[in-house]
Each structure stands twice: as C-alpha cells, then as structure tokens.
N, C-alpha and C. Protein backbone atom coordinates (compact mmCIF):
# COMPACT_ATOMS: atom_id res chain seq x y z
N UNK A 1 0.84 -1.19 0.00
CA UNK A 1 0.00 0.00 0.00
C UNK A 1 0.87 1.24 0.00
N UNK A 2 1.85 1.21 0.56
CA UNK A 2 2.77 2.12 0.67
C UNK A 2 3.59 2.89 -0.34
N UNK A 3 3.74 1.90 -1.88
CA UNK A 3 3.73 2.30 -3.18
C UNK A 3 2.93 2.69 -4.01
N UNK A 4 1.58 2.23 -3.28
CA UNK A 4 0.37 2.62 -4.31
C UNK A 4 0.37 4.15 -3.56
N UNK A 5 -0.05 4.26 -2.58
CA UNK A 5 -0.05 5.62 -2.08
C UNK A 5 0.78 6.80 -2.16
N UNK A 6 1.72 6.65 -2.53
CA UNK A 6 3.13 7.25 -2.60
C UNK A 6 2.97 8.08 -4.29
N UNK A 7 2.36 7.03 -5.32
CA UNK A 7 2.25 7.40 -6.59
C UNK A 7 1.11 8.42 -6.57
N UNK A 8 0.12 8.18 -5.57
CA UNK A 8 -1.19 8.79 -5.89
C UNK A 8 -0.59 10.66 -5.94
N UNK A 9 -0.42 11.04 -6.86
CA UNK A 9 0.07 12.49 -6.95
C UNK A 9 -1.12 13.76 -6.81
N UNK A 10 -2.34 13.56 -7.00
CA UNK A 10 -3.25 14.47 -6.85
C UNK A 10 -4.58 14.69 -6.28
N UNK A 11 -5.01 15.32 -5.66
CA UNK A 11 -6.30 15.56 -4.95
C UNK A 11 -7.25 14.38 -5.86
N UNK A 12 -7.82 14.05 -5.29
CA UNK A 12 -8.85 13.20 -5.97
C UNK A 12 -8.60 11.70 -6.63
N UNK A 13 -6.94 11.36 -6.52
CA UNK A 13 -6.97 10.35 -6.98
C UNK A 13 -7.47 9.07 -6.12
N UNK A 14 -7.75 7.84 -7.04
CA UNK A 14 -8.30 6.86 -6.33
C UNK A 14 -7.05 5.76 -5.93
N UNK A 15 -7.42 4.83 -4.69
CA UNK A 15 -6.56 3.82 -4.92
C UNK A 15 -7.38 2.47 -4.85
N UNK A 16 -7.82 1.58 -5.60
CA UNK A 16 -8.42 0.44 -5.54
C UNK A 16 -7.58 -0.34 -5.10
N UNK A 17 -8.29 -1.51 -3.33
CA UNK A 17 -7.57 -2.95 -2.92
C UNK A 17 -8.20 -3.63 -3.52
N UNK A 18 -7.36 -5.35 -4.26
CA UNK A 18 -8.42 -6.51 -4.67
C UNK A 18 -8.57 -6.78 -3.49
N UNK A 19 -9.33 -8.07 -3.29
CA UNK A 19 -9.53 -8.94 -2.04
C UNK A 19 -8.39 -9.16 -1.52
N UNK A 20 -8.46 -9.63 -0.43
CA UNK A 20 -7.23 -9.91 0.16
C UNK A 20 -6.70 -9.09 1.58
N UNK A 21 -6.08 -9.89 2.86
CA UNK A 21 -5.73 -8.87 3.62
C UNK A 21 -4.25 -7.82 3.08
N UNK A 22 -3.90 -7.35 3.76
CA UNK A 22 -2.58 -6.09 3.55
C UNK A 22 -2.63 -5.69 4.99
N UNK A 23 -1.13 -6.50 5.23
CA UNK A 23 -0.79 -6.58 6.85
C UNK A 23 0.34 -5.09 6.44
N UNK A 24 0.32 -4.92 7.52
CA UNK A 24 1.55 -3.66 7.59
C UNK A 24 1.26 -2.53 7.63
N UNK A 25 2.58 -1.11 8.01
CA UNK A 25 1.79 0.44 8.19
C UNK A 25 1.94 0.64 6.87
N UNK A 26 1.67 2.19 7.01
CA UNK A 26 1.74 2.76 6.04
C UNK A 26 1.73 4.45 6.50
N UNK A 27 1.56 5.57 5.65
CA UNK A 27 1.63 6.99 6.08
C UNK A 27 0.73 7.69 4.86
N UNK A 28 -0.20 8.49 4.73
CA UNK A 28 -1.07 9.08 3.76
C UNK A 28 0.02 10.37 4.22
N UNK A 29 0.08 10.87 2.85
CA UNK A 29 1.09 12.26 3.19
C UNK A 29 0.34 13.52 2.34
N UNK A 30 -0.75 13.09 1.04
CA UNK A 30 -1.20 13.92 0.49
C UNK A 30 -2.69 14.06 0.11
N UNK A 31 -2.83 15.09 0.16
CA UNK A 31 -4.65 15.02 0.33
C UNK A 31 -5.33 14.87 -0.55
N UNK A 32 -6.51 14.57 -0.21
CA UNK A 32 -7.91 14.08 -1.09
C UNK A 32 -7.54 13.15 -1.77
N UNK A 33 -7.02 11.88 -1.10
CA UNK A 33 -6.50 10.63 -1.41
C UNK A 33 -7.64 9.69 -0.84
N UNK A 34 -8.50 8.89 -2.35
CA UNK A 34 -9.32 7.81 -1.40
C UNK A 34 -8.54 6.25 -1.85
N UNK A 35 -8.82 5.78 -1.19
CA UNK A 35 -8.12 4.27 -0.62
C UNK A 35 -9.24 3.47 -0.37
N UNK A 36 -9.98 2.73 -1.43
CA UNK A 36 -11.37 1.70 -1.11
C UNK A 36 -10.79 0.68 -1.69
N UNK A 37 -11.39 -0.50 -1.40
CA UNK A 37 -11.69 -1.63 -2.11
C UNK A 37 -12.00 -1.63 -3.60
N UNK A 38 -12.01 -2.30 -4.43
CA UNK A 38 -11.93 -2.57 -5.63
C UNK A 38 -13.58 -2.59 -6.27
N UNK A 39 -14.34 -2.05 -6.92
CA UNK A 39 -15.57 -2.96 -6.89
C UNK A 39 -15.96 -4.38 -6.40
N UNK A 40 -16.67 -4.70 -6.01
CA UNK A 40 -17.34 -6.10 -6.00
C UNK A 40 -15.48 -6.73 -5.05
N UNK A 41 -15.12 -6.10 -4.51
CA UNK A 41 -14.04 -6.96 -4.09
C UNK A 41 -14.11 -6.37 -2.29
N UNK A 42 -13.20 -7.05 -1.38
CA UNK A 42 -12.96 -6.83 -0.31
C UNK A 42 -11.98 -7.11 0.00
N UNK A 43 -11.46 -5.83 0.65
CA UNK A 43 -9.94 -5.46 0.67
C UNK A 43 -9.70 -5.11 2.51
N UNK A 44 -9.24 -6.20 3.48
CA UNK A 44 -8.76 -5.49 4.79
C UNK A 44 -7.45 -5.22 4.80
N UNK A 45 -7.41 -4.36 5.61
CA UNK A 45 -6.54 -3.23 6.12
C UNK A 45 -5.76 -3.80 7.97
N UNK A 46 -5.14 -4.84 7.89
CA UNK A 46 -4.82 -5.79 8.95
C UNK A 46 -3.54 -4.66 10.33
N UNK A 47 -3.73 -5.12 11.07
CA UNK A 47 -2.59 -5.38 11.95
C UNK A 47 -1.59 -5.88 12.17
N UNK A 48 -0.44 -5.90 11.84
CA UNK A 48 0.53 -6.70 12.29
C UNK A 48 1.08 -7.44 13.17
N UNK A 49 0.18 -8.08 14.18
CA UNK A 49 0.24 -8.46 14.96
C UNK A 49 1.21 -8.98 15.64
N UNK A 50 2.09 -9.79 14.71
CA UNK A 50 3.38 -10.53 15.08
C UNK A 50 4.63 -9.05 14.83
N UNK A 51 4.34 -8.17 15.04
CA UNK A 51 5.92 -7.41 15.51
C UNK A 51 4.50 -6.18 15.84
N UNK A 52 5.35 -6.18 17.01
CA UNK A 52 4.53 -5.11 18.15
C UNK A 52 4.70 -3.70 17.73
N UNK A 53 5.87 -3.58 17.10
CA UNK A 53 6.39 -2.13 16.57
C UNK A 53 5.64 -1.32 15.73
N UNK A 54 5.65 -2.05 14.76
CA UNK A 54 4.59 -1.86 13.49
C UNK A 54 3.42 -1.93 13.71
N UNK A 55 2.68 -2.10 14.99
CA UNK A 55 1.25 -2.42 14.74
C UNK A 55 0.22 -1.05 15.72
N UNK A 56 1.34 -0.50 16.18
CA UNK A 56 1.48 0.84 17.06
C UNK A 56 0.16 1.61 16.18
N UNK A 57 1.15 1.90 14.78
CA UNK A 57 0.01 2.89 14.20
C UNK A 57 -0.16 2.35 12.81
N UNK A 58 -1.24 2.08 12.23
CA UNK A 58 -1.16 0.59 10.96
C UNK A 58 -1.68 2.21 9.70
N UNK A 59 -2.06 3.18 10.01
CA UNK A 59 -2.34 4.08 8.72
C UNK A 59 -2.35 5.74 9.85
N UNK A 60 -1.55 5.88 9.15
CA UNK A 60 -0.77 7.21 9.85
C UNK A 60 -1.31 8.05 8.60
N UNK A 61 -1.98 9.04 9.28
CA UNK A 61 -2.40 10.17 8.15
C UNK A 61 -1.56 11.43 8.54
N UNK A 62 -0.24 11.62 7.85
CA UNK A 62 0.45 13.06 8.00
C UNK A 62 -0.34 14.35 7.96
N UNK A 63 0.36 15.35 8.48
CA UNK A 63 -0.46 17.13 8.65
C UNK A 63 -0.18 17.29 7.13
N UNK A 64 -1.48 17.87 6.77
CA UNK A 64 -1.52 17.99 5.22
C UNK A 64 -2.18 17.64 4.70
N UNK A 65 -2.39 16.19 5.02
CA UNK A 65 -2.95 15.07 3.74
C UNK A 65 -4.57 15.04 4.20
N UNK A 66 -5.19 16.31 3.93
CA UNK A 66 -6.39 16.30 5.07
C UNK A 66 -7.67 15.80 3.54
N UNK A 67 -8.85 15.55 3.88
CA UNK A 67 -9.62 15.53 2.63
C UNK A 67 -9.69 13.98 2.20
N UNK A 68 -8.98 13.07 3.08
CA UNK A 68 -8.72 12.04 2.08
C UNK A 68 -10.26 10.86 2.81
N UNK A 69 -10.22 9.86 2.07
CA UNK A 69 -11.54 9.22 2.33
C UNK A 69 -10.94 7.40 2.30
N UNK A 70 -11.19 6.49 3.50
CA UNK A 70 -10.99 5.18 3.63
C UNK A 70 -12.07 4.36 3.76
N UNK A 71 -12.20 3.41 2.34
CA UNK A 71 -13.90 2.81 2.04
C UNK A 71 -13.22 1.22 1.95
C-alpha cells in the first residue's frame, strides 16, 4: 500500500484494494487521497500483529494530507 499511495500524486486520486488482507503500516502524506476496495471486491486493512512495533500505528495520516476518504 505504501507504493500505491506514494504514486497517488493528486487531490482526488483513487486507490483500488483486490480482495485480500494487507498486513503492515503505512503513512497518507497527500490530500484528497481515497483508498477503497476494488468494486465487487474486499480489501482489509490488517494489523501486524506478530511485531509489536509496526502495529502501534497501521495508517498514519500526515499534517496535510487532510480531505482524504478510507472505504
């Protein structure tokens, strides 16, 4: 998620998950960024459970990246 998000360069872009979990963090840094599921698909957004470090904060939204939408 962390590459898909990274590319998203402009207000309004989308990011479609297929099915499937997606363990790990991540950081939203720019705004009016939405991040849903795929049509007809279901996409979780997991915990990392097995390393305690990483599971602290699993989607970190930076100052800035305000506007954005998680479906």
């Amino acid at each position: 998620i962390n590459h898909l998000v990274s590319h998203a360069v402009i207000a309004g872009d989308r990011i479609y998950l297929r099915n499937g979990t997606y363990a790990g963090s991540f950081s939203i840094t720019r705004s009016g960024i939405t991040l849903q599921s795929a049509p007809g698909e279901w996409a979780v957004i997991a915990s990392p459970m097995n390393d305690p470090i990483m599971s602290v904060n699993v989607i970190t939204i930076r100052p800035g990246a305000d506007g954005g939408v998680l479906r």
